[in-house]
C-alpha atoms as a PDB file:
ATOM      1  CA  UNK A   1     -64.274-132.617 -68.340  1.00  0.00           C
ATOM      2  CA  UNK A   2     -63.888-133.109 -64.702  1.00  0.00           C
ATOM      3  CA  UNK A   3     -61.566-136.462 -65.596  1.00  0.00           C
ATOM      4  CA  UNK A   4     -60.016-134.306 -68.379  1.00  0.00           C
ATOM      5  CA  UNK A   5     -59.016-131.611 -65.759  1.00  0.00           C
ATOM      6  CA  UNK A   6     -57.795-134.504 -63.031  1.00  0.00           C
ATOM      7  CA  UNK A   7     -55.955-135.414 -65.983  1.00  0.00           C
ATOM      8  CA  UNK A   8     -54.058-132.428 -66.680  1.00  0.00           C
ATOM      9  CA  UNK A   9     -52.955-131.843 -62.207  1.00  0.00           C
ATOM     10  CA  UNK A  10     -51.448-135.175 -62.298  1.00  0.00           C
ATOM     11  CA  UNK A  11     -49.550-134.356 -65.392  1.00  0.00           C
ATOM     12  CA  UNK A  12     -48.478-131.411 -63.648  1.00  0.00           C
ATOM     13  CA  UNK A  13     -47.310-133.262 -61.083  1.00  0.00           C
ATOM     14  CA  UNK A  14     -45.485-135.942 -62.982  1.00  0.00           C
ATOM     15  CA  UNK A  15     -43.491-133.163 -64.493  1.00  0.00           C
ATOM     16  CA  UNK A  16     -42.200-131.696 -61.195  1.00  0.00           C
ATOM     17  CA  UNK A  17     -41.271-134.908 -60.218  1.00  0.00           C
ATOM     18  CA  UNK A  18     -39.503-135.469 -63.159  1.00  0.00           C
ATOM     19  CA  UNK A  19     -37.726-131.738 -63.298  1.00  0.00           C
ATOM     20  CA  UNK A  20     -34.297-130.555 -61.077  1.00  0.00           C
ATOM     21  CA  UNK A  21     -35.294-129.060 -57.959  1.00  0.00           C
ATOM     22  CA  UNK A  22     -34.294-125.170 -58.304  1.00  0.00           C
ATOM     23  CA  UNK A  23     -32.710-123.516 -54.892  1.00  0.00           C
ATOM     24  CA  UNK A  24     -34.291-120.493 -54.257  1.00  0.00           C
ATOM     25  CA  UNK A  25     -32.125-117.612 -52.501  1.00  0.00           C
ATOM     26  CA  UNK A  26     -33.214-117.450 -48.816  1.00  0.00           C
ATOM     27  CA  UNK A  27     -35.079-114.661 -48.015  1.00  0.00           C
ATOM     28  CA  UNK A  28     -33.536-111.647 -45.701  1.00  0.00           C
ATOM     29  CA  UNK A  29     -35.238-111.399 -42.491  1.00  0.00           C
ATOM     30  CA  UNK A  30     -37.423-108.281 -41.866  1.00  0.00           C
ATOM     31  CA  UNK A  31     -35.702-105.989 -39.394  1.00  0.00           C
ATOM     32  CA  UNK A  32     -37.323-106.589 -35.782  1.00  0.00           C
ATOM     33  CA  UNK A  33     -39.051-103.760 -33.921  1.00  0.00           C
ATOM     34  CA  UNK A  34     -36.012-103.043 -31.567  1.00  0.00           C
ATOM     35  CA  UNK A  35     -34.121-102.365 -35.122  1.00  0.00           C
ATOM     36  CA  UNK A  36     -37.034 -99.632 -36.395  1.00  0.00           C
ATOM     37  CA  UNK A  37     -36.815 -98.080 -33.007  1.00  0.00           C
ATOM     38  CA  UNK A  38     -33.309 -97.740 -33.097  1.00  0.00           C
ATOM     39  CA  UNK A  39     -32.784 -96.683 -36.452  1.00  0.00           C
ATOM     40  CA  UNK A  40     -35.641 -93.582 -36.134  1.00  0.00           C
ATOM     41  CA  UNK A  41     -33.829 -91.685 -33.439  1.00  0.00           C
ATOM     42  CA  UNK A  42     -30.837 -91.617 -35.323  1.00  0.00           C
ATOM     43  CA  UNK A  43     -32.581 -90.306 -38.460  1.00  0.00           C
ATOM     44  CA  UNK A  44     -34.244 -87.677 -36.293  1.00  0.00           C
ATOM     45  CA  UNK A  45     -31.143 -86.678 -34.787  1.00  0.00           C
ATOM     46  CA  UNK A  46     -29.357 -86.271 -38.146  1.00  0.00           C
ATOM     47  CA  UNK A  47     -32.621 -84.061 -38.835  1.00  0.00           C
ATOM     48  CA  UNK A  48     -31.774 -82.211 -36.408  1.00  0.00           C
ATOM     49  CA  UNK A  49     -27.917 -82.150 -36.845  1.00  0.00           C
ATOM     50  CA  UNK A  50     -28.726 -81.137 -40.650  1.00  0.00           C
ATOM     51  CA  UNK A  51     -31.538 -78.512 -39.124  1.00  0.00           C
ATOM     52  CA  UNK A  52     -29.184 -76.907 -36.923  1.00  0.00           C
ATOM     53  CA  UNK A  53     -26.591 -76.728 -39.334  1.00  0.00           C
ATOM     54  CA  UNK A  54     -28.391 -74.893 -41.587  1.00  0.00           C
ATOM     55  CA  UNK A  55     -29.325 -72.262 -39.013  1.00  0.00           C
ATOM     56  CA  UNK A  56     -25.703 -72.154 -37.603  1.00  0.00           C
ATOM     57  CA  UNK A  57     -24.883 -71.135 -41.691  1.00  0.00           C
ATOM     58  CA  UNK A  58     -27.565 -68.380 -42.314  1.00  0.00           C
ATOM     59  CA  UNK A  59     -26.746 -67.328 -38.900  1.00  0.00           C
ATOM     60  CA  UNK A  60     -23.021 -67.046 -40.001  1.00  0.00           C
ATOM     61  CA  UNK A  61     -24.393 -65.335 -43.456  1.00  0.00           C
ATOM     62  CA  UNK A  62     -26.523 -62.389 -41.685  1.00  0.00           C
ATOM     63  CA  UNK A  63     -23.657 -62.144 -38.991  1.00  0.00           C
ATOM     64  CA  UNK A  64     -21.171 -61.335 -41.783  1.00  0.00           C
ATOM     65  CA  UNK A  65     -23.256 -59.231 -43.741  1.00  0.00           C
ATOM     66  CA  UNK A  66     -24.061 -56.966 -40.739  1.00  0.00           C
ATOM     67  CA  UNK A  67     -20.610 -57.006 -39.372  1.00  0.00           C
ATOM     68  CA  UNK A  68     -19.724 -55.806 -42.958  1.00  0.00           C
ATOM     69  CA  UNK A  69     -22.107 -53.245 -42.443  1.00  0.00           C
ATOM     70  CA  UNK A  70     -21.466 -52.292 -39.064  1.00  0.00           C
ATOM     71  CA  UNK A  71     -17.452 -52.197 -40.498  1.00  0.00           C
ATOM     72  CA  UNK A  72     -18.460 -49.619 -43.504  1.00  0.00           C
ATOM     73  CA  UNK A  73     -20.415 -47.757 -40.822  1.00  0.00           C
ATOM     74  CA  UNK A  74     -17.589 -47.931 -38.967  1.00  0.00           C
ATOM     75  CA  UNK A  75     -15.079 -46.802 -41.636  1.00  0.00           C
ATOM     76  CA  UNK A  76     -17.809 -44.149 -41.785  1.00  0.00           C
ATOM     77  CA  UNK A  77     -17.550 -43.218 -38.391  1.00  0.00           C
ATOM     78  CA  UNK A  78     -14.083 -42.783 -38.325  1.00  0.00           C
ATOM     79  CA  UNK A  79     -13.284 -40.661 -41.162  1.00  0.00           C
ATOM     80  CA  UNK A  80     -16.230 -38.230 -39.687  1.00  0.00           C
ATOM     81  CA  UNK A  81     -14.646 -38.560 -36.098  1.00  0.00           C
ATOM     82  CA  UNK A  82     -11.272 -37.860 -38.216  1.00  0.00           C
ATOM     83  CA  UNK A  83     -12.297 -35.051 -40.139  1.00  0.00           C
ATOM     84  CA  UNK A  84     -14.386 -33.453 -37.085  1.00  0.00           C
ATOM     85  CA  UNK A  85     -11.091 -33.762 -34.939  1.00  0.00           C
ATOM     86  CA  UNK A  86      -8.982 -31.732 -37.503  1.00  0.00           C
ATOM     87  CA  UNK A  87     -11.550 -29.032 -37.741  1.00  0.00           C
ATOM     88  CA  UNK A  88     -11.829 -28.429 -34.418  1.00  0.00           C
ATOM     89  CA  UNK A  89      -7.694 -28.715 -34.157  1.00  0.00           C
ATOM     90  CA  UNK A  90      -7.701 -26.130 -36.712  1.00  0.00           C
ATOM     91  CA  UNK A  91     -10.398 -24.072 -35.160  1.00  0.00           C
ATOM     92  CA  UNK A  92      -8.666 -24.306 -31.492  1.00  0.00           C
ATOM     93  CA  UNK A  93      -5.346 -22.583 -33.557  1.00  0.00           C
ATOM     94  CA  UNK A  94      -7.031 -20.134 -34.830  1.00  0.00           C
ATOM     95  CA  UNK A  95      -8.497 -18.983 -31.337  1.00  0.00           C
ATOM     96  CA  UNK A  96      -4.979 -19.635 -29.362  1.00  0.00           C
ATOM     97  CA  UNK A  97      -3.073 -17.681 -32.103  1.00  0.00           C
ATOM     98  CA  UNK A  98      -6.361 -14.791 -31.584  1.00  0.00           C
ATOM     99  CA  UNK A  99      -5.711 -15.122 -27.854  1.00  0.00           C
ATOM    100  CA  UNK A 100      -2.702 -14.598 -27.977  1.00  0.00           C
ATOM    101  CA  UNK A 101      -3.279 -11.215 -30.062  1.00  0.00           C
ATOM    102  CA  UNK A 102      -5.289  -9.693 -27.762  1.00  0.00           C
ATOM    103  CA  UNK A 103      -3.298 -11.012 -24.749  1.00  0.00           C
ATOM    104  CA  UNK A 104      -0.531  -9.078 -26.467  1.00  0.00           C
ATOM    105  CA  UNK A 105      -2.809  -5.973 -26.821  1.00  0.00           C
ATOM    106  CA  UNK A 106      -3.549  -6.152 -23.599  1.00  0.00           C
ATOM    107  CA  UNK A 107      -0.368  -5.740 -22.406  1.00  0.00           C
ATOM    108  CA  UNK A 108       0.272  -3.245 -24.744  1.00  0.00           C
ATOM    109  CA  UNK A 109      -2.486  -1.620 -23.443  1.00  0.00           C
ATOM    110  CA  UNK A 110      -2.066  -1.718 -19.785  1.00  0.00           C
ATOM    111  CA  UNK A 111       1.522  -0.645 -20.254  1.00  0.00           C
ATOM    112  CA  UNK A 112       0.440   2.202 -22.208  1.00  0.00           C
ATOM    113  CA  UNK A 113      -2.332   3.385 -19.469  1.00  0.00           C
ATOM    114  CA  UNK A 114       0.769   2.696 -17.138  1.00  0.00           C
ATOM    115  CA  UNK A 115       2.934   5.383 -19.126  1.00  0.00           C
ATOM    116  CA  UNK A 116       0.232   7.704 -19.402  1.00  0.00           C
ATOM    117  CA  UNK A 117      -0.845   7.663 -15.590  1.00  0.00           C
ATOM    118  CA  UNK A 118       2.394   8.293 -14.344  1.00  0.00           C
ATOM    119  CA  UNK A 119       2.550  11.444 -16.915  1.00  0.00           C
ATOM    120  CA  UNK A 120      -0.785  12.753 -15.799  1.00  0.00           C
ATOM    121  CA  UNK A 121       0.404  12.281 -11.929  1.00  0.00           C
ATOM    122  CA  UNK A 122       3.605  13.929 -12.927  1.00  0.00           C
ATOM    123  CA  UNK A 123       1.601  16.405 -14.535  1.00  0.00           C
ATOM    124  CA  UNK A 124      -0.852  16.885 -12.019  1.00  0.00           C
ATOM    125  CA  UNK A 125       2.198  16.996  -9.242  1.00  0.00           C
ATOM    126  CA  UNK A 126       3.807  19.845 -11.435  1.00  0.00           C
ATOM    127  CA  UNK A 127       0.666  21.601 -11.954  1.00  0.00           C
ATOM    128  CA  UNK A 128       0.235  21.695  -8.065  1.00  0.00           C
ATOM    129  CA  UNK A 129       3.359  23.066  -7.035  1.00  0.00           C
ATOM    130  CA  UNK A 130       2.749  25.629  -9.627  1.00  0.00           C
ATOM    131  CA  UNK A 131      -0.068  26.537  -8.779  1.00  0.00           C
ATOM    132  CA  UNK A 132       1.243  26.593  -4.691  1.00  0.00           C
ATOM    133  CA  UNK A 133       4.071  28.581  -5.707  1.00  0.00           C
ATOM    134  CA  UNK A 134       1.600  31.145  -7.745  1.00  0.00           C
ATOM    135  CA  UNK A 135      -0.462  31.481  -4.480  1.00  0.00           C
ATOM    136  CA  UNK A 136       2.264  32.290  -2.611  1.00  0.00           C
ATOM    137  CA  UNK A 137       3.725  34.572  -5.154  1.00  0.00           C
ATOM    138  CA  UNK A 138       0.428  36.449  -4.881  1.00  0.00           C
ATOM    139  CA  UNK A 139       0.373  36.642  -1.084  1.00  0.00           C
ATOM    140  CA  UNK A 140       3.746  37.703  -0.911  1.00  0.00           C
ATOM    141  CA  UNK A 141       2.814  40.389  -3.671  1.00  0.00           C
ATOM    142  CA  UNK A 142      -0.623  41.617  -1.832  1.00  0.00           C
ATOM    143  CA  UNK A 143       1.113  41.640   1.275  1.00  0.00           C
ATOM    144  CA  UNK A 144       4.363  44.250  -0.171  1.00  0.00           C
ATOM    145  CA  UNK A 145       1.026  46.342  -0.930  1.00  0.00           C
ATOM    146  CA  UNK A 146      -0.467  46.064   1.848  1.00  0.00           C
ATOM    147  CA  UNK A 147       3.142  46.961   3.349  1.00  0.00           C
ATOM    148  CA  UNK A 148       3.471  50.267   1.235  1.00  0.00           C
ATOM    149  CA  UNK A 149       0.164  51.536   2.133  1.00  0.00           C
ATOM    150  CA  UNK A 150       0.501  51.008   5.881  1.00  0.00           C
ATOM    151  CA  UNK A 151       4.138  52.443   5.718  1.00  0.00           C
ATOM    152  CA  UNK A 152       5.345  49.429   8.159  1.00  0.00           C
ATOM    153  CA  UNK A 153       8.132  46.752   7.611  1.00  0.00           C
ATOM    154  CA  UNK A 154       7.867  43.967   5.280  1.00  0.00           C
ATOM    155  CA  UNK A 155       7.850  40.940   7.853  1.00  0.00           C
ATOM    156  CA  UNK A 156       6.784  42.262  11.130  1.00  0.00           C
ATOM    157  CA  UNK A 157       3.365  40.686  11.300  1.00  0.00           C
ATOM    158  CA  UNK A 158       2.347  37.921   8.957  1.00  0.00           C
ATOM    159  CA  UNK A 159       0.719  39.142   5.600  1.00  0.00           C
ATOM    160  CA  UNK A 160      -2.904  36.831   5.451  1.00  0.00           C
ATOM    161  CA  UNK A 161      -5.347  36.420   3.121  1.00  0.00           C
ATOM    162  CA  UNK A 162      -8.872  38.489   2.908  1.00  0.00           C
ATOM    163  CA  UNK A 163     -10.553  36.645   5.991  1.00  0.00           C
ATOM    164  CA  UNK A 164      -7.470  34.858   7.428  1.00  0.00           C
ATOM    165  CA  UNK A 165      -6.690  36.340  10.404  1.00  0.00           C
ATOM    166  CA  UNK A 166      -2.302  36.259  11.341  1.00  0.00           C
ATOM    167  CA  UNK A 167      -0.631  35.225  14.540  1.00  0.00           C
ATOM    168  CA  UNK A 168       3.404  35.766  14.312  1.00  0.00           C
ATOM    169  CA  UNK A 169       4.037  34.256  11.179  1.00  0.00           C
ATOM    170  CA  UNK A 170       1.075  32.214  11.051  1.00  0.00           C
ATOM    171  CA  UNK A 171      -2.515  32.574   9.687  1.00  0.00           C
ATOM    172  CA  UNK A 172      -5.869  30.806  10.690  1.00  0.00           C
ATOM    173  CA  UNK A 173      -8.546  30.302   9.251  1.00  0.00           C
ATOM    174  CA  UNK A 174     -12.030  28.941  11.231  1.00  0.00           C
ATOM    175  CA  UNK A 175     -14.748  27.132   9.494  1.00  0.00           C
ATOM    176  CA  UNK A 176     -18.133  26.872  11.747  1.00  0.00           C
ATOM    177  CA  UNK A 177     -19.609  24.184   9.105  1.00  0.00           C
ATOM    178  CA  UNK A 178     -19.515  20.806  10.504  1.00  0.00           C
ATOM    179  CA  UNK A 179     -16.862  17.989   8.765  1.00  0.00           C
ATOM    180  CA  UNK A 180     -15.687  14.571   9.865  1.00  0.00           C
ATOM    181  CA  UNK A 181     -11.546  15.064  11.022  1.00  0.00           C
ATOM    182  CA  UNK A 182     -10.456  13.775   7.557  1.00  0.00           C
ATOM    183  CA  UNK A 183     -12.572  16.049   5.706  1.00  0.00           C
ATOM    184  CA  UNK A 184     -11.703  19.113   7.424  1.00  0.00           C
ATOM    185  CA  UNK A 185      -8.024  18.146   6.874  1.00  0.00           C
ATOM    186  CA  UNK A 186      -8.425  17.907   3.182  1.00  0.00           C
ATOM    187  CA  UNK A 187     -10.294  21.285   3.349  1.00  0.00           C
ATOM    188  CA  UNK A 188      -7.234  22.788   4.807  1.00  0.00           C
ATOM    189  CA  UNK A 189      -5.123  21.063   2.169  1.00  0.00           C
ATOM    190  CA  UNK A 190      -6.823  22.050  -0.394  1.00  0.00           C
ATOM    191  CA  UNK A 191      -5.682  25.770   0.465  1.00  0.00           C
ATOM    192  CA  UNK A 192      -2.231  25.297   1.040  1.00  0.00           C
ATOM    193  CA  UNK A 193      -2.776  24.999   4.526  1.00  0.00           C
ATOM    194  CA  UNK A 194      -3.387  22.309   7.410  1.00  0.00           C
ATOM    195  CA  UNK A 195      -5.143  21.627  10.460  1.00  0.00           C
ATOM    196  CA  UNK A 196      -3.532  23.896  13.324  1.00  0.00           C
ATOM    197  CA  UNK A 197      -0.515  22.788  14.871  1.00  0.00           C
ATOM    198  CA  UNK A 198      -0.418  24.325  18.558  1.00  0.00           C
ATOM    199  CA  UNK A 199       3.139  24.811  19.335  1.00  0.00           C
ATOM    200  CA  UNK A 200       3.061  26.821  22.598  1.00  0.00           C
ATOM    201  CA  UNK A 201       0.441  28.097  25.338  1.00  0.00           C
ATOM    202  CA  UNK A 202       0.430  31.245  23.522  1.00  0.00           C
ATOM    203  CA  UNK A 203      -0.374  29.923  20.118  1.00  0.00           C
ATOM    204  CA  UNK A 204      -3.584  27.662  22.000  1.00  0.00           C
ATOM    205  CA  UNK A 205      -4.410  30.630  23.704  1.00  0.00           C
ATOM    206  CA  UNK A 206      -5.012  32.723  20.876  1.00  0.00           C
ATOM    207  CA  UNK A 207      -6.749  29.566  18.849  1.00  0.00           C
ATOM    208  CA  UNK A 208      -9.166  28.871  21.573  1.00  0.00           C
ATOM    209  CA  UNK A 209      -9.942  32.507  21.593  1.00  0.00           C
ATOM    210  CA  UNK A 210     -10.642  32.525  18.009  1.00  0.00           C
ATOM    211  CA  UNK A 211     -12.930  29.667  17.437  1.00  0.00           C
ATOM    212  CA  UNK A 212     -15.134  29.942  20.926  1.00  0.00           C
ATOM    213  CA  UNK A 213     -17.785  28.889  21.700  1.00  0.00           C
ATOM    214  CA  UNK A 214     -17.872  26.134  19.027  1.00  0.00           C
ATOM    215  CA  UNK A 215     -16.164  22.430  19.335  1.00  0.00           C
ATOM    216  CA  UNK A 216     -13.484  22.063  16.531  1.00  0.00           C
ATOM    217  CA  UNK A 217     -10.883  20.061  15.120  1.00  0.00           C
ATOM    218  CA  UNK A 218      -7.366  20.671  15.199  1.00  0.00           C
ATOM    219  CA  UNK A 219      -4.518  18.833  13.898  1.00  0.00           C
ATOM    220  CA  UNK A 220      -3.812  16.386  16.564  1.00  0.00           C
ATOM    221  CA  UNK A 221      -4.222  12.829  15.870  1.00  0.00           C
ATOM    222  CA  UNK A 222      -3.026   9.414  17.737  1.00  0.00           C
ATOM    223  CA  UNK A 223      -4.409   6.940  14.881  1.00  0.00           C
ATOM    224  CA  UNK A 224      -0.562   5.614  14.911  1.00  0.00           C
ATOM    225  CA  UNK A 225      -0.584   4.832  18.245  1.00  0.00           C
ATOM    226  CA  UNK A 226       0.769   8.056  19.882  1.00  0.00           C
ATOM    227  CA  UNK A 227       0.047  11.716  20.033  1.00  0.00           C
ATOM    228  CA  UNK A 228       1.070  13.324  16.690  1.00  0.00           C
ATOM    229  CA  UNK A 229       0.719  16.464  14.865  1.00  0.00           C
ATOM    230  CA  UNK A 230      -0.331  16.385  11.023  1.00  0.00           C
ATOM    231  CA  UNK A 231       2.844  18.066  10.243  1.00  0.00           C
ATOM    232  CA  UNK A 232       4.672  14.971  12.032  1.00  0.00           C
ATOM    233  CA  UNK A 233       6.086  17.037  14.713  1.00  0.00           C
ATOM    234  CA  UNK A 234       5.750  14.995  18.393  1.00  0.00           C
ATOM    235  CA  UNK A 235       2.986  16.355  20.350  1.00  0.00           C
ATOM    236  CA  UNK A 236       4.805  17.758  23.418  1.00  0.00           C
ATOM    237  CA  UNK A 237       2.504  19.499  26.113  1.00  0.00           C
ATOM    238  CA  UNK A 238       1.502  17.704  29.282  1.00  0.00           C
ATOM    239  CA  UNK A 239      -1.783  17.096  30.523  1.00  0.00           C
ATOM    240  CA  UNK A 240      -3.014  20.811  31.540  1.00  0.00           C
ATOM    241  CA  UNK A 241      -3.875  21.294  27.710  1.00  0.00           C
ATOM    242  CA  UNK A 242      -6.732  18.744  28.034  1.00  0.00           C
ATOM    243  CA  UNK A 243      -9.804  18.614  29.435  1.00  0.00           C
ATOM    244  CA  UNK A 244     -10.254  16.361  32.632  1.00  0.00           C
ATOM    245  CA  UNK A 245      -9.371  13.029  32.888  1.00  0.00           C
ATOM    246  CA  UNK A 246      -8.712  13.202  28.533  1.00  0.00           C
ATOM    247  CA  UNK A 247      -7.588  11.733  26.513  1.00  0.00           C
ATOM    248  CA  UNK A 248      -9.569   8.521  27.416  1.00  0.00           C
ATOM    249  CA  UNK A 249      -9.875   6.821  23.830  1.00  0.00           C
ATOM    250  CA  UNK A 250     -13.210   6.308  24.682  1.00  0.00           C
ATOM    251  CA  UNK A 251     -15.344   3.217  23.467  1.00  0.00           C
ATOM    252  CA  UNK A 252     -18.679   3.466  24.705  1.00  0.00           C
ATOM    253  CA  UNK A 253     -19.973   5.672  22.021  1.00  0.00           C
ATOM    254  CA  UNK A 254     -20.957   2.257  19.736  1.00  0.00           C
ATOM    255  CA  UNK A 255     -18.836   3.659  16.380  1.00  0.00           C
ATOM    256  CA  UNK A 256     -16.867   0.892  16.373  1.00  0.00           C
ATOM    257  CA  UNK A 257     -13.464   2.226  17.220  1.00  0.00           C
ATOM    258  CA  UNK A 258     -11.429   4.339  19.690  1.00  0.00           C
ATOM    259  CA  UNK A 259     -11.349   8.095  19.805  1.00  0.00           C
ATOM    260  CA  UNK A 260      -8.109   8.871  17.894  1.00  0.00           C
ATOM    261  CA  UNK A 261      -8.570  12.837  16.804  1.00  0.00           C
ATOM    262  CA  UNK A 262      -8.868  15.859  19.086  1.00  0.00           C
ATOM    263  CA  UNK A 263     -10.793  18.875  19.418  1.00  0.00           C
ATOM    264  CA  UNK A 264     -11.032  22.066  21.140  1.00  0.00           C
ATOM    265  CA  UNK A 265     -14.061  21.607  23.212  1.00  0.00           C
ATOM    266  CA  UNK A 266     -16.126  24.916  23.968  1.00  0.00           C
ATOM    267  CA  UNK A 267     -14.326  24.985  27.464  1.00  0.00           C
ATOM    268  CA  UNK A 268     -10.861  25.363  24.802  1.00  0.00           C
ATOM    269  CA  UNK A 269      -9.382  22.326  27.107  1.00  0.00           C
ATOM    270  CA  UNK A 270      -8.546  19.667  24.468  1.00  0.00           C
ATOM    271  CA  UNK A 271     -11.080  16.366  24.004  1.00  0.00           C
ATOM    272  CA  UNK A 272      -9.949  12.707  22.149  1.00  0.00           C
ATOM    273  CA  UNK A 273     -13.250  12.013  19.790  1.00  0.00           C
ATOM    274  CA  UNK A 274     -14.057   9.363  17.656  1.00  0.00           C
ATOM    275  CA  UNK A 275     -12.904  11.040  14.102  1.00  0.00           C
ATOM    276  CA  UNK A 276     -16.060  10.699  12.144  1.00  0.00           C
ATOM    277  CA  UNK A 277     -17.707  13.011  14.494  1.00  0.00           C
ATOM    278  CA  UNK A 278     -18.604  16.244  13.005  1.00  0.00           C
ATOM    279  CA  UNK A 279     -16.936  19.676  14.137  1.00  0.00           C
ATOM    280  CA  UNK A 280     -15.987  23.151  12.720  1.00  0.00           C
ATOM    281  CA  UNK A 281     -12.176  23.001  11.789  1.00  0.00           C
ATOM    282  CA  UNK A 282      -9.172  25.895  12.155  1.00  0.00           C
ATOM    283  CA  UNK A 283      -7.087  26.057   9.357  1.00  0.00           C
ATOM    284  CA  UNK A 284      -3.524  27.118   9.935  1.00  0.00           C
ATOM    285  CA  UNK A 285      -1.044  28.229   6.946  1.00  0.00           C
ATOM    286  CA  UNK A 286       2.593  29.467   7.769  1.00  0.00           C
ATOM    287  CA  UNK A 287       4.186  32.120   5.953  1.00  0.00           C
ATOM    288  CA  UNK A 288       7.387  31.526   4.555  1.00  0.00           C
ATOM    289  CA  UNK A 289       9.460  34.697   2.820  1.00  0.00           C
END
């Protein structure tokens, strides 16, 4: 068997020998190690290229589909913003066209308050001189009586009223109650009369006589800046009429002003005091036929 099988190798061999050698294809070389390196890093980076490509898309899908969102809200927005503008347009009419009602009114209003003040003034005016001209009707009347049962003259003596006391065609009245100089004016006024107006020596004479002992106003003022009477006659007597070394327009009494009103003083010279001192007053009302 062993010669059998020595056989058979030899045959083998004889038949190569005797065959056409066959030319095999050469083989391809195996890349080198400096190849694989080289050729990883560029699949990695296309990995990577691919990778962030594929972000960069569904970053570019949810960017679009929230800008299409934010867009619709958007829309939203404005056709709210819109519709809020026009209401309050609307609104802002309807309150200038109201304004303008009542600022019409208004004026209206004030004009007719205007109308009707200067009737109740014109009224009031009216009813004043009426009512002047009635008083005097009635003194004029009293005093004819009073002429008929003395049996004297209408128009010798003045004709005053119950507790009025005459002086040539004068009366005067004295009050011993105690006003500032602008109330006892309007307390005169009020009765058709005024603060006394001293138009001679006689005339202060029989004043002073009347109202001593007792400091009181008369109508003598110099709040304009010189002596003047409240009738707006010029104050015309010289210094012997006042007391010494007055009128001073003294300051040192801490009211806060000058002494612009005179008094008869309880001496009966005449004294500048500061007007909001309080005095009795002599009323003074002439009679006119």
């Amino acid at each position: 068997m062993v010669e059998e099988y020595h056989n058979f190798s030899s045959l083998d061999a004889e038949e190569e020998e005797g065959r056409t050698p066959v030319q095999k294809a050469p083989a391809l070389p195996l890349p080198s190690p400096v190849w694989r390196q080289r050729l990883c890093p560029s699949r990695r980076l296309v990995l990577i290229l691919l990778g962030a490509s594929f972000a960069l898309l569904l970053a570019i899908i949810i960017i679009g589909a929230r800008g299409q969102s934010s867009s619709s809200r958007s829309q939203q927005m404005g056709r709210a913003l819109r519709a809020l503008n026009s209401s309050v347009a609307e609104k802002m009419g309807v309150l200038q066209q109201k304004e303008a009602t009542t600022d019409a009114k208004r004026t209206q209003t004030e004009e007719l308050v205007k109308k009707l003040t200067e009737h109740v003034e014109a009224a009031r005016t009216r009813l004043l001189a009426q009512m002047h001209e009635l008083r005097r009707n009635m003194r004029i009347l009293n005093c004819d009586l009073e002429n008929l049962k003395k049996n004297r003259t209408a128009g010798a003596e003045a004709c005053c009223p119950r507790g009025w006391v005459a002086f040539r065609r004068s009366c005067y009245w004295h009050s011993k109650d105690r006003k500032t100089w602008e109330d006892a004016r309007a307390e005169c006024e009020a009765v058709d009369a005024h603060l006394a107006v001293i138009e001679s020596y006689e005339e202060h004479r029989f004043v002073a006589e009347h109202v001593r002992p007792t400091s009181t106003w008369i109508g003598l003022t110099d709040s304009s800046g010189s002596w003047k009477w409240v009738d707006g006659s010029s104050f015309s007597f010289g210094k012997e009429q006042w007391c010494p070394n007055q009128p001073d327009n003294w300051y040192g009494h801490g009211l806060g002003s000058g002494e612009d009103c005179a008094h008869l003083t309880q001496d009966s010279c005449w004294n500048d005091s500061h007007c909001t001192r309080t005095y009795g007053w002599v009323c003074e009302m002439e009679i006119r036929d």
